[in-house]
C-alpha atoms as a PDB file:
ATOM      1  CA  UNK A   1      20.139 -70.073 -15.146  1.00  0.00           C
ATOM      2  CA  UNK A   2      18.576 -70.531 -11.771  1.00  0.00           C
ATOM      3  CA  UNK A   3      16.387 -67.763 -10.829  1.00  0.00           C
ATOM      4  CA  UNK A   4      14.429 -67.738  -7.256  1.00  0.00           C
ATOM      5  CA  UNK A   5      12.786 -64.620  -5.730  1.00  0.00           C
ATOM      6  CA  UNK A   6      11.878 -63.997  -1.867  1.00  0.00           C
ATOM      7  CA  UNK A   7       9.395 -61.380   0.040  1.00  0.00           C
ATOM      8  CA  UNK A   8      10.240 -59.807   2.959  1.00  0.00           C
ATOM      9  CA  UNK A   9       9.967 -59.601   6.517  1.00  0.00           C
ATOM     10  CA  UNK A  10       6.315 -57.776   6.493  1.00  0.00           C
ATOM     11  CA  UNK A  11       7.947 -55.160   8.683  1.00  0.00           C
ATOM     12  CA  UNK A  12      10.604 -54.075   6.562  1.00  0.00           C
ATOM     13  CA  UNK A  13       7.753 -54.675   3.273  1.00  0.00           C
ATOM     14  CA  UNK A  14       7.255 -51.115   3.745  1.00  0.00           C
ATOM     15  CA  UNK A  15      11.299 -50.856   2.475  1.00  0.00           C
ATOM     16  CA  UNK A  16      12.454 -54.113   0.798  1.00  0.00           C
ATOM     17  CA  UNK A  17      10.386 -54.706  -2.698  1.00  0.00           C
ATOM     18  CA  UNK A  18      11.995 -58.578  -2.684  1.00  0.00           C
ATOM     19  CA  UNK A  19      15.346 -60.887  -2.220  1.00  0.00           C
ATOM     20  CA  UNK A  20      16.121 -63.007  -5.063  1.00  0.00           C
ATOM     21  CA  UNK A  21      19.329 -65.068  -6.019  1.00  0.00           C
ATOM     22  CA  UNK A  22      20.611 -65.980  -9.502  1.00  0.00           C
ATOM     23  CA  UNK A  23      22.681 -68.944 -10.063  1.00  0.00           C
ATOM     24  CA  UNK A  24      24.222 -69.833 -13.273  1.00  0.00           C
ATOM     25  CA  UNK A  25      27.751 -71.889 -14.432  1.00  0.00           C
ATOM     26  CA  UNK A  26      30.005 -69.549 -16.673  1.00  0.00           C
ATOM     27  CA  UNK A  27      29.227 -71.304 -19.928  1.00  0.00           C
ATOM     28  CA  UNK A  28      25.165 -71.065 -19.616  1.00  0.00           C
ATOM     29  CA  UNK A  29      25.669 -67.020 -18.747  1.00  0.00           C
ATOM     30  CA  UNK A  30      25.913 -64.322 -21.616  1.00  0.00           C
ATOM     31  CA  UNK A  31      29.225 -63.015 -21.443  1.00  0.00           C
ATOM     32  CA  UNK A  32      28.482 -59.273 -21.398  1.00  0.00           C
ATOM     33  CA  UNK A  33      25.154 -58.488 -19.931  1.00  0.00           C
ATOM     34  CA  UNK A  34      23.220 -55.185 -19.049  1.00  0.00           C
ATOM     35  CA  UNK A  35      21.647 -54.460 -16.414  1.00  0.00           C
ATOM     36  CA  UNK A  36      18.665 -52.177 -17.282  1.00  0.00           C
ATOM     37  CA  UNK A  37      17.896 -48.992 -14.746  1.00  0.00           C
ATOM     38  CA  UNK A  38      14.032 -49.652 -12.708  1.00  0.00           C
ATOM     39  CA  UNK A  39      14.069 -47.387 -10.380  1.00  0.00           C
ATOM     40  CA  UNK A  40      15.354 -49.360  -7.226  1.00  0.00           C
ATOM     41  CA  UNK A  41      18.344 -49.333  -5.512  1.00  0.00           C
ATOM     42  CA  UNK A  42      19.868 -53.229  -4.793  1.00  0.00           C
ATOM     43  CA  UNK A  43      22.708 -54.478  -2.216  1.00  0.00           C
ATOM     44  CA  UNK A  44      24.129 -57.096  -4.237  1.00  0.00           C
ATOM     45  CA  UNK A  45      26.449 -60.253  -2.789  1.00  0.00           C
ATOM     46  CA  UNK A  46      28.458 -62.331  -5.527  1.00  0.00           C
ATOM     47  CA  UNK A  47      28.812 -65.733  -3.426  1.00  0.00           C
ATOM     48  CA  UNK A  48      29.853 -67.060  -6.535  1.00  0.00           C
ATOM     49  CA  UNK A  49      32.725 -65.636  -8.757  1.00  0.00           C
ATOM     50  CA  UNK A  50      33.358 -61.549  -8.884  1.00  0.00           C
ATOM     51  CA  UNK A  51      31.460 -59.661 -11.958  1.00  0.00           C
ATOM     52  CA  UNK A  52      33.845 -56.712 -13.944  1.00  0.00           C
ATOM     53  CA  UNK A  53      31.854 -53.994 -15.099  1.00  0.00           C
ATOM     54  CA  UNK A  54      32.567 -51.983 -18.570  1.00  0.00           C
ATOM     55  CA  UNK A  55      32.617 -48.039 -18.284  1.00  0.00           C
ATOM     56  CA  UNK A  56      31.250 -45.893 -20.885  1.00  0.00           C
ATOM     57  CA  UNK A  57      34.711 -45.076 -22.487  1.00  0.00           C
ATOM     58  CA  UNK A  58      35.336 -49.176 -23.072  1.00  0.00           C
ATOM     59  CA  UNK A  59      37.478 -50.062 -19.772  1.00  0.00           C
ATOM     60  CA  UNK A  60      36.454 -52.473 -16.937  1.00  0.00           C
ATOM     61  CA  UNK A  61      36.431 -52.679 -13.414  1.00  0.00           C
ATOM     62  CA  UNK A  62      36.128 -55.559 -11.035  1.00  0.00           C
ATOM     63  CA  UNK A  63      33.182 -54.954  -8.524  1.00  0.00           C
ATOM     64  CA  UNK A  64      33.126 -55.677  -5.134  1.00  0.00           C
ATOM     65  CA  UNK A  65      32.224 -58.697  -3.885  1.00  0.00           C
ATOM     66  CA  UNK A  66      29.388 -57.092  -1.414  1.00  0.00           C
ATOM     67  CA  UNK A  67      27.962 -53.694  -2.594  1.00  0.00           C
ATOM     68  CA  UNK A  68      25.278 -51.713  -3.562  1.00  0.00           C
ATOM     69  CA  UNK A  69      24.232 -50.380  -6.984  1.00  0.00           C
ATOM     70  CA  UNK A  70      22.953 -46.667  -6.607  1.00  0.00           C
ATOM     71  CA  UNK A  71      19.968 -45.448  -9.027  1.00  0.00           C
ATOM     72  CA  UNK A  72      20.978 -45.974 -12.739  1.00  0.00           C
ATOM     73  CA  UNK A  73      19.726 -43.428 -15.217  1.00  0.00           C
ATOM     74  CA  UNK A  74      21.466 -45.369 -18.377  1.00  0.00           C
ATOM     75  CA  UNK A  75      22.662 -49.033 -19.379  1.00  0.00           C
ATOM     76  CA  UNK A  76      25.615 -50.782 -16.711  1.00  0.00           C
ATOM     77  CA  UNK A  77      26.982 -53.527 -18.676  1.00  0.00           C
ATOM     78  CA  UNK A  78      28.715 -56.140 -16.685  1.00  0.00           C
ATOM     79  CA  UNK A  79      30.224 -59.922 -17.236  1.00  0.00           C
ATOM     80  CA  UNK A  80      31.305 -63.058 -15.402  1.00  0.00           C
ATOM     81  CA  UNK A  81      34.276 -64.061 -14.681  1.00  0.00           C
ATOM     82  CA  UNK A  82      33.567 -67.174 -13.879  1.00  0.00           C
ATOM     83  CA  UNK A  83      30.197 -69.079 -12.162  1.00  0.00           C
ATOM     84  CA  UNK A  84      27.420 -66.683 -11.439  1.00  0.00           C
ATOM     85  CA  UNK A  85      26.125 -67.081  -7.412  1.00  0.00           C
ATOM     86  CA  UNK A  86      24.272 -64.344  -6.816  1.00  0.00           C
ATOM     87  CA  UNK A  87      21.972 -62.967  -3.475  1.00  0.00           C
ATOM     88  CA  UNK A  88      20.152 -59.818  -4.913  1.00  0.00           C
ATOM     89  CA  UNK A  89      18.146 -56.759  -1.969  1.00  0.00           C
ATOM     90  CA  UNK A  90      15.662 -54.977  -3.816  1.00  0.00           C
ATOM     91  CA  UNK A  91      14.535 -52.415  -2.471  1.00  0.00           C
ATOM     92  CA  UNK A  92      11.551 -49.932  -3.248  1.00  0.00           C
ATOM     93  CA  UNK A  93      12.134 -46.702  -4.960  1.00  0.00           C
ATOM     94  CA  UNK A  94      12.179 -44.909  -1.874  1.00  0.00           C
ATOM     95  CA  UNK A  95      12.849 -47.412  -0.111  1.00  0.00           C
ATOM     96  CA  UNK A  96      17.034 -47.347   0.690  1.00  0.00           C
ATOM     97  CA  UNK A  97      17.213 -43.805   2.333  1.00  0.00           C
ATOM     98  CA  UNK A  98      16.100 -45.077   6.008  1.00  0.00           C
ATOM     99  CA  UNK A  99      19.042 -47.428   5.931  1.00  0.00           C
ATOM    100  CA  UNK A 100      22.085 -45.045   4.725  1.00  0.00           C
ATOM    101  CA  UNK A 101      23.278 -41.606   6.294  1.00  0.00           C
ATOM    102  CA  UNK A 102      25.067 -40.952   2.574  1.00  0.00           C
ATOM    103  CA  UNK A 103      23.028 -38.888   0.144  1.00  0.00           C
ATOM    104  CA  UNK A 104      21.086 -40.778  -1.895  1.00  0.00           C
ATOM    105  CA  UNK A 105      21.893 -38.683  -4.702  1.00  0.00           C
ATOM    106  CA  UNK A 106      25.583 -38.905  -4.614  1.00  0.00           C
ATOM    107  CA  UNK A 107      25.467 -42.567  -5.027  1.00  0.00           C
ATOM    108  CA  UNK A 108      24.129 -42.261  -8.826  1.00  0.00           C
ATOM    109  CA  UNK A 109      25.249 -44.994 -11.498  1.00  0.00           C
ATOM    110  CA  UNK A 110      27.890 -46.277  -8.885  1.00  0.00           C
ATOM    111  CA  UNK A 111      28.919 -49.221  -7.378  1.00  0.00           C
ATOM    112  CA  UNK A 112      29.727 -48.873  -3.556  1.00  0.00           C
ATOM    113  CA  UNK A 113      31.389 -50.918  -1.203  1.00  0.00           C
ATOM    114  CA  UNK A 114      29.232 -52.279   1.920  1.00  0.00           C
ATOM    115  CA  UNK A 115      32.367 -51.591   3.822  1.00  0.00           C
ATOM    116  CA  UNK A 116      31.966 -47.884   2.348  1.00  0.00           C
ATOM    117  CA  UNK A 117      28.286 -47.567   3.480  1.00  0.00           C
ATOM    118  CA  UNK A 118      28.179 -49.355   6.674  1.00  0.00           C
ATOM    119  CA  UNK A 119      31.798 -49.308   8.123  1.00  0.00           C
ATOM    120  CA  UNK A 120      33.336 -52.224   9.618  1.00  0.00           C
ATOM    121  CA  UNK A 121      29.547 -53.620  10.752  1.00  0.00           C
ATOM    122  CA  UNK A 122      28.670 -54.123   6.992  1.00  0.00           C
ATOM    123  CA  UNK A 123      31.819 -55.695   6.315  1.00  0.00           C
ATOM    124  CA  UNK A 124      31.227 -58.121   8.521  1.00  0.00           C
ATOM    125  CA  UNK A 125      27.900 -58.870   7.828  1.00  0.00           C
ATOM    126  CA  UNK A 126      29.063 -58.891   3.432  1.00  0.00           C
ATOM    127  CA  UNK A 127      31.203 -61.460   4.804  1.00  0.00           C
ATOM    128  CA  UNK A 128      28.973 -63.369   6.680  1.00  0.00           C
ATOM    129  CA  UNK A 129      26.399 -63.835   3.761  1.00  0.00           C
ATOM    130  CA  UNK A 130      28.904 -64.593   1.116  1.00  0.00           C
ATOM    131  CA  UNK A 131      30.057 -67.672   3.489  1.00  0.00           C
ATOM    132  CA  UNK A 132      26.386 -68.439   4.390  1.00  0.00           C
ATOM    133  CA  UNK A 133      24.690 -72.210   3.065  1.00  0.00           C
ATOM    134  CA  UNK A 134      21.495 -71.360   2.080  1.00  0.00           C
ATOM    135  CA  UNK A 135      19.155 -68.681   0.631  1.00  0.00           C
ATOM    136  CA  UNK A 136      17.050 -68.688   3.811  1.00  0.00           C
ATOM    137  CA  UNK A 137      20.623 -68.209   5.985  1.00  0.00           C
ATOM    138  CA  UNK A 138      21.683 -65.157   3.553  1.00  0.00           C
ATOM    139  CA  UNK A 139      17.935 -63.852   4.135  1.00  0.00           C
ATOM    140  CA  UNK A 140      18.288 -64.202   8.204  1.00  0.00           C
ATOM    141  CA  UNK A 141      21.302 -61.985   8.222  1.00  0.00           C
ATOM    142  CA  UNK A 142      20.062 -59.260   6.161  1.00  0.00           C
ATOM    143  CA  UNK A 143      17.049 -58.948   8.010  1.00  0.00           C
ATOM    144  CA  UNK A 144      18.717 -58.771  10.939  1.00  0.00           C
ATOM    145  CA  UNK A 145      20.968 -56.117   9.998  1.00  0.00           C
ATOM    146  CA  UNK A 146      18.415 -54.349   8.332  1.00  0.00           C
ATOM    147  CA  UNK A 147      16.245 -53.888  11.318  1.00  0.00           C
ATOM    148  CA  UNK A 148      19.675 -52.554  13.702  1.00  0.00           C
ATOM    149  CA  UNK A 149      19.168 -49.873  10.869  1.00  0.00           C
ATOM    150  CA  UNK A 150      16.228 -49.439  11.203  1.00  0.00           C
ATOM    151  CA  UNK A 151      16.183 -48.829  14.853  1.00  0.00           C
ATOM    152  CA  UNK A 152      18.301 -46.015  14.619  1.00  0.00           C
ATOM    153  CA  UNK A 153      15.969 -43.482  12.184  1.00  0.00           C
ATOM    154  CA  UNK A 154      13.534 -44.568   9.924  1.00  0.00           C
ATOM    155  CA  UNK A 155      11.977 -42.041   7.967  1.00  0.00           C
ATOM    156  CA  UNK A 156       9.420 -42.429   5.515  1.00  0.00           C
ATOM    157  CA  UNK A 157       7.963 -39.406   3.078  1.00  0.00           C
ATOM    158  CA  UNK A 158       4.910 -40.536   2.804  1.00  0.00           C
ATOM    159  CA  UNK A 159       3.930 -37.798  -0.181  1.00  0.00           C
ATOM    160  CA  UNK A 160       6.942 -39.440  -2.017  1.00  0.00           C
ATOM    161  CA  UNK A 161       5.781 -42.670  -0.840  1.00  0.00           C
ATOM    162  CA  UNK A 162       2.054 -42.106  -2.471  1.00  0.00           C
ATOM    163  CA  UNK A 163       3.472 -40.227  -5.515  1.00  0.00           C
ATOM    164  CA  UNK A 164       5.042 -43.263  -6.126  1.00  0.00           C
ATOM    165  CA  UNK A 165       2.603 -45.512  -6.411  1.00  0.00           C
ATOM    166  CA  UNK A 166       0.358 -43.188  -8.688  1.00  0.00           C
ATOM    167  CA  UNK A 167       3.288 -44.016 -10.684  1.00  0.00           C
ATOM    168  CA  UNK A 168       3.630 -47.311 -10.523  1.00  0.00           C
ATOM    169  CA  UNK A 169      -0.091 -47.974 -11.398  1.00  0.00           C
ATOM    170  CA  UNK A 170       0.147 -45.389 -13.560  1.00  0.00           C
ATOM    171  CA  UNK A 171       2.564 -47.349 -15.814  1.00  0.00           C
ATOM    172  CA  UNK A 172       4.367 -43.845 -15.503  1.00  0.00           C
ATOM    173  CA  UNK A 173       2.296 -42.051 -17.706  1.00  0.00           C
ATOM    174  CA  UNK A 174       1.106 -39.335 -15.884  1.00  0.00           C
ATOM    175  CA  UNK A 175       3.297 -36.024 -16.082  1.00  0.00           C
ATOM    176  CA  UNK A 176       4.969 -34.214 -13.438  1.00  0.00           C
ATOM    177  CA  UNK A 177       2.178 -31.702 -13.272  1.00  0.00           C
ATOM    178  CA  UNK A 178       0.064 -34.047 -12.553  1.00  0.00           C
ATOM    179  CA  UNK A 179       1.875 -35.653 -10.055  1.00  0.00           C
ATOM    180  CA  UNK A 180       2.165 -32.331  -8.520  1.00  0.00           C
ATOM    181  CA  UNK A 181      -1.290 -31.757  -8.694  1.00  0.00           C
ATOM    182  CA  UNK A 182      -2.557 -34.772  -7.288  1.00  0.00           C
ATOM    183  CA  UNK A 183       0.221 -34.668  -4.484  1.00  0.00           C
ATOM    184  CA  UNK A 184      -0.790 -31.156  -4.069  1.00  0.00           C
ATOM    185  CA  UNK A 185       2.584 -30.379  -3.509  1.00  0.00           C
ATOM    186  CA  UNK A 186       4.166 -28.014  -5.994  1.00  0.00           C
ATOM    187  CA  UNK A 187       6.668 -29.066  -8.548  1.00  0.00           C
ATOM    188  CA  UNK A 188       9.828 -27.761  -7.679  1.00  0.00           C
ATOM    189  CA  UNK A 189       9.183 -28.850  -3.496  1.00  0.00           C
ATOM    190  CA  UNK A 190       8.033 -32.905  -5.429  1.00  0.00           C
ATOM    191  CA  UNK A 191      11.376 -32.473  -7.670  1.00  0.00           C
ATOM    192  CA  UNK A 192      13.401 -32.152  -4.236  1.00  0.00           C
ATOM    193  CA  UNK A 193      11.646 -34.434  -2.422  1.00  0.00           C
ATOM    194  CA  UNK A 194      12.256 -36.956  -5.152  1.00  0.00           C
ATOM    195  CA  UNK A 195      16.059 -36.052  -5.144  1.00  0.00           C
ATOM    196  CA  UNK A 196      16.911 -36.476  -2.038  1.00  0.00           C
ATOM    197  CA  UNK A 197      14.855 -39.601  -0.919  1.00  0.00           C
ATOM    198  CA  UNK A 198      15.124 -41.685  -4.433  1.00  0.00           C
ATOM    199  CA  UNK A 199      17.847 -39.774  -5.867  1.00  0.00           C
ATOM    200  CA  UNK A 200      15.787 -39.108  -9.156  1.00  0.00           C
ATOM    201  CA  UNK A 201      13.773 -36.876 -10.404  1.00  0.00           C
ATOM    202  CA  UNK A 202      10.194 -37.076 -10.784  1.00  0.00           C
ATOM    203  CA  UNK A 203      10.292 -36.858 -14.051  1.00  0.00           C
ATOM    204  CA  UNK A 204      13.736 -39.863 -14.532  1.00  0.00           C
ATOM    205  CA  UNK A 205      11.505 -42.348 -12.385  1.00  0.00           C
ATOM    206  CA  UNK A 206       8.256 -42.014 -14.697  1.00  0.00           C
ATOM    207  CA  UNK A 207      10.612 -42.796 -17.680  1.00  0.00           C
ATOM    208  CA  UNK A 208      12.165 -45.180 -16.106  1.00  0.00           C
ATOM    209  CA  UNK A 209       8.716 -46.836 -15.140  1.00  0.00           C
ATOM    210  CA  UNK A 210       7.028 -46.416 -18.591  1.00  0.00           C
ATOM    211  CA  UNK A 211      10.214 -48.105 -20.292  1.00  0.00           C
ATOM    212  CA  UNK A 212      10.102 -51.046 -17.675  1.00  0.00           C
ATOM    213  CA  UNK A 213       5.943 -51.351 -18.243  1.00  0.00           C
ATOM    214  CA  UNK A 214       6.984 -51.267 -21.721  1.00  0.00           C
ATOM    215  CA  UNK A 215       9.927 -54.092 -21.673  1.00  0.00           C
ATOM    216  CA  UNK A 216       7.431 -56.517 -20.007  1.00  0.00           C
ATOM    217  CA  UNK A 217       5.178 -55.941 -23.434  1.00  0.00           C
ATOM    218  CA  UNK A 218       7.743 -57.202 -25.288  1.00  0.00           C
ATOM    219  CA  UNK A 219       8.937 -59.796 -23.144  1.00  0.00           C
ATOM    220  CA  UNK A 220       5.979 -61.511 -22.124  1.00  0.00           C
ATOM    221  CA  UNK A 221       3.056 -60.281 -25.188  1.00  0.00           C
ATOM    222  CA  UNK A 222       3.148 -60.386 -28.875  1.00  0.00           C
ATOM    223  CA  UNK A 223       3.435 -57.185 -30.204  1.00  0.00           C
ATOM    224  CA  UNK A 224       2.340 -56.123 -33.824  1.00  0.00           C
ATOM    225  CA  UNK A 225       4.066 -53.248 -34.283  1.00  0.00           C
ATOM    226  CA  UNK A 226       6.609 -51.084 -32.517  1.00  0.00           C
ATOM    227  CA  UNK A 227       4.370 -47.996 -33.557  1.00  0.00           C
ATOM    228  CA  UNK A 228       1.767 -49.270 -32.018  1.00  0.00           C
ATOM    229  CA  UNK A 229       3.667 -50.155 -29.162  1.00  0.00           C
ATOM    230  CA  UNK A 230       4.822 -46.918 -29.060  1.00  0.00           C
ATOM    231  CA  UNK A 231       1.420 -45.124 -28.734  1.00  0.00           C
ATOM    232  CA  UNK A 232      -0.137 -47.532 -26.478  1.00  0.00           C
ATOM    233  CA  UNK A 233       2.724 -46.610 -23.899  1.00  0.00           C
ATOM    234  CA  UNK A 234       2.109 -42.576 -24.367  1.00  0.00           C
ATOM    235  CA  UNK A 235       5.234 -41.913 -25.600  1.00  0.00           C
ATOM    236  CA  UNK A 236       4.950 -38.740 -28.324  1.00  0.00           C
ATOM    237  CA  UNK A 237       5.644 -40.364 -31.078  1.00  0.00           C
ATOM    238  CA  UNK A 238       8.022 -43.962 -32.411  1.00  0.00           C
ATOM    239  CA  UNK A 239      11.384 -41.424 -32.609  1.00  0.00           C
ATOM    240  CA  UNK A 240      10.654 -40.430 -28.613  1.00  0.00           C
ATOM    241  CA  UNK A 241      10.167 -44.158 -28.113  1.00  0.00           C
ATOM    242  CA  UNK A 242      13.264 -45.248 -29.480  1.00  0.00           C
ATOM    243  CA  UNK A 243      15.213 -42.906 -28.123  1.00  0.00           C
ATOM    244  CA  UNK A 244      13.904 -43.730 -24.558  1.00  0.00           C
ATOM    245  CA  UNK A 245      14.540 -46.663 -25.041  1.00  0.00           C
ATOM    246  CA  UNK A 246      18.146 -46.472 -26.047  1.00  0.00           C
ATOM    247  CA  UNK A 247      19.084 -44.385 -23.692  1.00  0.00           C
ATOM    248  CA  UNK A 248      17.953 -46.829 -21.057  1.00  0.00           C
ATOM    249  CA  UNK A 249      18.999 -50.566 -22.760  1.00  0.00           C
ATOM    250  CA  UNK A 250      21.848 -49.092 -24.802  1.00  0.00           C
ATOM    251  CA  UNK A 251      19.984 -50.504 -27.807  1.00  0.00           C
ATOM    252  CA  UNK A 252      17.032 -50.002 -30.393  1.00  0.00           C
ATOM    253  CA  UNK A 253      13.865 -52.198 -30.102  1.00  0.00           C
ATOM    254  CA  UNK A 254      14.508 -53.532 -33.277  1.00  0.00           C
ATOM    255  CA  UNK A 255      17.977 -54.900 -31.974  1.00  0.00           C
ATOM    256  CA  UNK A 256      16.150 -56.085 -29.132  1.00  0.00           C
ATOM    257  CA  UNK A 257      14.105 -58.570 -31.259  1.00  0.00           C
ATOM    258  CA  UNK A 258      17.518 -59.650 -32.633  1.00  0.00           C
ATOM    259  CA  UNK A 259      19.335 -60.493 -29.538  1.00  0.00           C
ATOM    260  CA  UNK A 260      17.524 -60.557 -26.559  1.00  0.00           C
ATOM    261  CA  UNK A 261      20.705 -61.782 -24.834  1.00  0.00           C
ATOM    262  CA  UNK A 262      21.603 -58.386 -24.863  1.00  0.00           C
ATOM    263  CA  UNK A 263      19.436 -57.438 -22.349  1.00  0.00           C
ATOM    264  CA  UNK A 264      19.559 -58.222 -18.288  1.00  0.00           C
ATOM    265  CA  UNK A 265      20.331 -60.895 -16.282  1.00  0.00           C
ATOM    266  CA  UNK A 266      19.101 -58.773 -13.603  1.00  0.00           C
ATOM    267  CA  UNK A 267      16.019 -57.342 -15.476  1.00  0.00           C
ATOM    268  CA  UNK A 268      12.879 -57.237 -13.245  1.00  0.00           C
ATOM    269  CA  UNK A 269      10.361 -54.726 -13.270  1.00  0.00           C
ATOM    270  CA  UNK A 270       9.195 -52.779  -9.785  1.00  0.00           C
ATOM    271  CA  UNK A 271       5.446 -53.044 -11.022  1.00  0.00           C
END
């Protein structure tokens, strides 16, 4: 598997965490894969072959070709059906609502068409990046589409902009009190805030941050035990680690040491 990641315009930094593409022939790809929620929506263009995705009650669906993948609050397995060419938009936490007049909300654990979002303009430009040569071509094309979005309305909440990054270097261990204090905006007036600019609640994103903090332990350290693990990562106690962690991979940490090829092809933590 090729794997290549890109920063950014500096003006749209602010909005677009990275680019990256993934590459891969059929037989070198796992042939179910799960992507693993972080917190950041993506606009993602199969150049290559089209990906199915398996529901929850064991049917699949072929995705769109060009589309973006709203916040994910549990596992979204999805498989090849043939070479992986993939251009991936990252974007921040907060960082898709200047581009979309949708609710940010509404476009939880789905897959939506560009042509959905964007009309017939981000048909056209799906199209165009799907035929383009290069990485750098693909990049030129977003950007500029990004920024005719961005010349329209771009608003930034910059209180869910800062809680944000308390998170983030937070490792998402702080509670929501906390947050609140530190904000100094009460809970309830962060929790809608949060809803309607990331489309989670304060409370989802911290998990979701702690859990990816947590994955890139295990990935990249060697870790004694899962207790410990555990502990050093706040969570309660091992039982409210596993479970967190389940509910977000689909499987137990142990599993995870058994079959790592269980996890994401498009795992990357927003740290």
């Amino acid at each position: 598997m090729k794997h290549q990641i890109f920063e950014p315009d500096p003006d749209l930094a602010a909005f677009v965490k990275c680019y990256w593409t993934l590459e891969s022939p059929k037989e070198k790809t796992p042939a179910r894969n799960t992507i693993v929620p972080d917190g950041c929506m993506k606009l993602i263009f199969h150049y290559g072959d089209e990906y199915q995705h398996y529901t929850s009650d064991g049917n699949s669906i072929m995705l769109p070709k060009c589309f973006l993948i709203g916040q994910l609050t549990q596992p979204y397995e999805v498989a090849p059906t043939g070479e992986t060419g993939t251009f991936f938009v990252c974007f921040y936490p907060d960082g898709f609502l200047p581009f979309t007049s949708l609710p940010i909300k509404e476009m939880e654990n789905t897959a939506i068409p560009l042509e959905q979002l964007f009309g017939k303009n981000g048909q056209e430009t799906g199209q165009q990046i799907l035929n383009a040569d290069s990485t750098s071509e693909r990049i030129h094309i977003i950007e500029h589409f990004l920024f005719n979005l961005l010349t329209e309305k771009a608003h930034v909440d910059y209180i869910v902009k800062s809680t944000v990054e308390t998170m983030l270097t937070a490792n998402g261990q702080l509670s929501v009190s906390e947050l609140s204090r530190q904000s100094q905006v009460n809970r309830r007036q962060l929790e809608r805030r949060f809803s309607s600019t990331i489309g989670l609640s304060p409370k989802q994103l911290s998990k979701t941050i702690r859990l990816q903090a947590t994955l890139k332990i295990l990935l990249t350290q060697e870790v004694t035990t899962l207790t410990g693990l555990a502990y050093e990562s706040r969570y309660y106690d091992q039982a409210h680690f596993i479970k967190d962690f389940k509910e977000f991979t689909g499987i137990t940490p142990k599993e995870f040491y058994g079959d790592q090829l269980k996890m994401s092809l498009i795992f990357d933590s927003i740290d």
